[in-house]
N, C-alpha and C. Protein backbone atom coordinates (compact mmCIF):
# COMPACT_ATOMS: atom_id res chain seq x y z
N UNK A 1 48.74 162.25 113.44
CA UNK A 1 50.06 162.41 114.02
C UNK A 1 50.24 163.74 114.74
N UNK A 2 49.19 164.75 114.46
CA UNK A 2 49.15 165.72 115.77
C UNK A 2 49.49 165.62 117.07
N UNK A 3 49.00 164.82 117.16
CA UNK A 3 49.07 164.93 118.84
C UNK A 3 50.51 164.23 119.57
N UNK A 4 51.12 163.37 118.33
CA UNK A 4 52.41 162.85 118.75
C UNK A 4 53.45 164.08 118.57
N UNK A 5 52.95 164.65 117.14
CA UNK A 5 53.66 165.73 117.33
C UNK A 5 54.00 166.52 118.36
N UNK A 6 53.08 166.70 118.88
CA UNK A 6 52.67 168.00 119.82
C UNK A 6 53.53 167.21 121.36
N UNK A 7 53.08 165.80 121.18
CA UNK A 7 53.55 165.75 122.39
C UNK A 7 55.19 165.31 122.88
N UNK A 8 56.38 165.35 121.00
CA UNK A 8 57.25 165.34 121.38
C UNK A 8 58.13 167.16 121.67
N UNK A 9 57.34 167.89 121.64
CA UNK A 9 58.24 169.46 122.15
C UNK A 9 59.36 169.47 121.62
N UNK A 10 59.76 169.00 120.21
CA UNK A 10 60.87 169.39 119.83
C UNK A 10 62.11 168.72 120.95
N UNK A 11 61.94 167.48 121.61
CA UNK A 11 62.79 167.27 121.84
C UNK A 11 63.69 166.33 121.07
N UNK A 12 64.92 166.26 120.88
CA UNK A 12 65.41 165.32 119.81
C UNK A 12 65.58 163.82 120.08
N UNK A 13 65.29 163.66 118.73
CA UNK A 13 64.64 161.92 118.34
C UNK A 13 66.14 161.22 117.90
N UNK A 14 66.95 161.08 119.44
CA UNK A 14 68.49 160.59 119.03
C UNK A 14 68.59 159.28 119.02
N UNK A 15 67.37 158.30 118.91
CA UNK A 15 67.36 156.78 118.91
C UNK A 15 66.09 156.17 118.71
N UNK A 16 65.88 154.82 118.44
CA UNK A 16 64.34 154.28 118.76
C UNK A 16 64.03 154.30 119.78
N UNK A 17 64.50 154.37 121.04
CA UNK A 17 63.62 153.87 121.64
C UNK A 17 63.14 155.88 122.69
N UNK A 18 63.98 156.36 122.21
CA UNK A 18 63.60 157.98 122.28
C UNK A 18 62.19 158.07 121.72
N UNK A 19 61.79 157.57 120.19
CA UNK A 19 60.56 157.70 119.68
C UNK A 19 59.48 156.81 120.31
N UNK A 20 59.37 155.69 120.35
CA UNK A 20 58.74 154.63 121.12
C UNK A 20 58.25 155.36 122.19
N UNK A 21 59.22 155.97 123.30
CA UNK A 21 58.82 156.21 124.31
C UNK A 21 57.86 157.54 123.99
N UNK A 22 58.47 158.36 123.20
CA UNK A 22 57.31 159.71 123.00
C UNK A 22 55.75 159.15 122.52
N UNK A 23 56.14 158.10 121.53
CA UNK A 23 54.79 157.86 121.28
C UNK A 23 54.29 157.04 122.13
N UNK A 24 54.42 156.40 122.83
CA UNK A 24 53.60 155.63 123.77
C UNK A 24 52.98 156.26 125.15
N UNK A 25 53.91 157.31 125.32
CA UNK A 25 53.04 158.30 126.10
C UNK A 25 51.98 159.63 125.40
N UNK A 26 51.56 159.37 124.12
CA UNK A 26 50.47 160.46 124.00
C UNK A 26 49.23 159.97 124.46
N UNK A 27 48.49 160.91 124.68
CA UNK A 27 47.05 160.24 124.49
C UNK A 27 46.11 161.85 124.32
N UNK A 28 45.66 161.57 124.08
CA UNK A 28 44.17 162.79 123.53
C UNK A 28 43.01 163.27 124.65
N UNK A 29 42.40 164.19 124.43
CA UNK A 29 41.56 164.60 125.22
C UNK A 29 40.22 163.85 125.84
N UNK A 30 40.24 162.95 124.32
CA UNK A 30 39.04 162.06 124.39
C UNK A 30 39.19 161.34 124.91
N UNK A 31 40.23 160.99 125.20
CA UNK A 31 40.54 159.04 125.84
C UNK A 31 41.67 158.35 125.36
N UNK A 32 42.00 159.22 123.90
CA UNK A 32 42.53 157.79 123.14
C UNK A 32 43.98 157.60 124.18
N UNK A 33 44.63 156.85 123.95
CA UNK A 33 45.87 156.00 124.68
C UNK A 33 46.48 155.09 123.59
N UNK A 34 48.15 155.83 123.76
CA UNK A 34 48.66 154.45 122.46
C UNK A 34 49.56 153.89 123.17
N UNK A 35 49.84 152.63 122.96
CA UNK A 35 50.43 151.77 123.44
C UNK A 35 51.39 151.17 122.44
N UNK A 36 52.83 151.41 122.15
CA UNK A 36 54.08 151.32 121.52
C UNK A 36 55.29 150.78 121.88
N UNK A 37 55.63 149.51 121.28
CA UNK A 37 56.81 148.75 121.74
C UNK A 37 57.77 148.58 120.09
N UNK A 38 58.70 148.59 120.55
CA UNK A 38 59.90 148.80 119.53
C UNK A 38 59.84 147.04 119.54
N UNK A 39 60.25 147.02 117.98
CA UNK A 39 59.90 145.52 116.79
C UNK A 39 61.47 145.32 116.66
């Protein structure tokens, strides 16, 4: 969860789909890529 961390900057998490979207845009140095849709 580093890197989600890292890649929300403390901006605030005022809904789902605020989080969804932070996490679906991380991805890593290596390659990785996540792909996240709200259930």
């Amino acid at each position: 969860f580093s890197f989600i961390s890292m890649n929300w900057k403390g901006e605030p998490l005022i809904n789902y789909e605020t989080v969804v979207n932070m996490i679906s845009t991380t991805t890593t140095r290596s390659g990785l890529k996540i792909k996240a849709q709200l259930d």
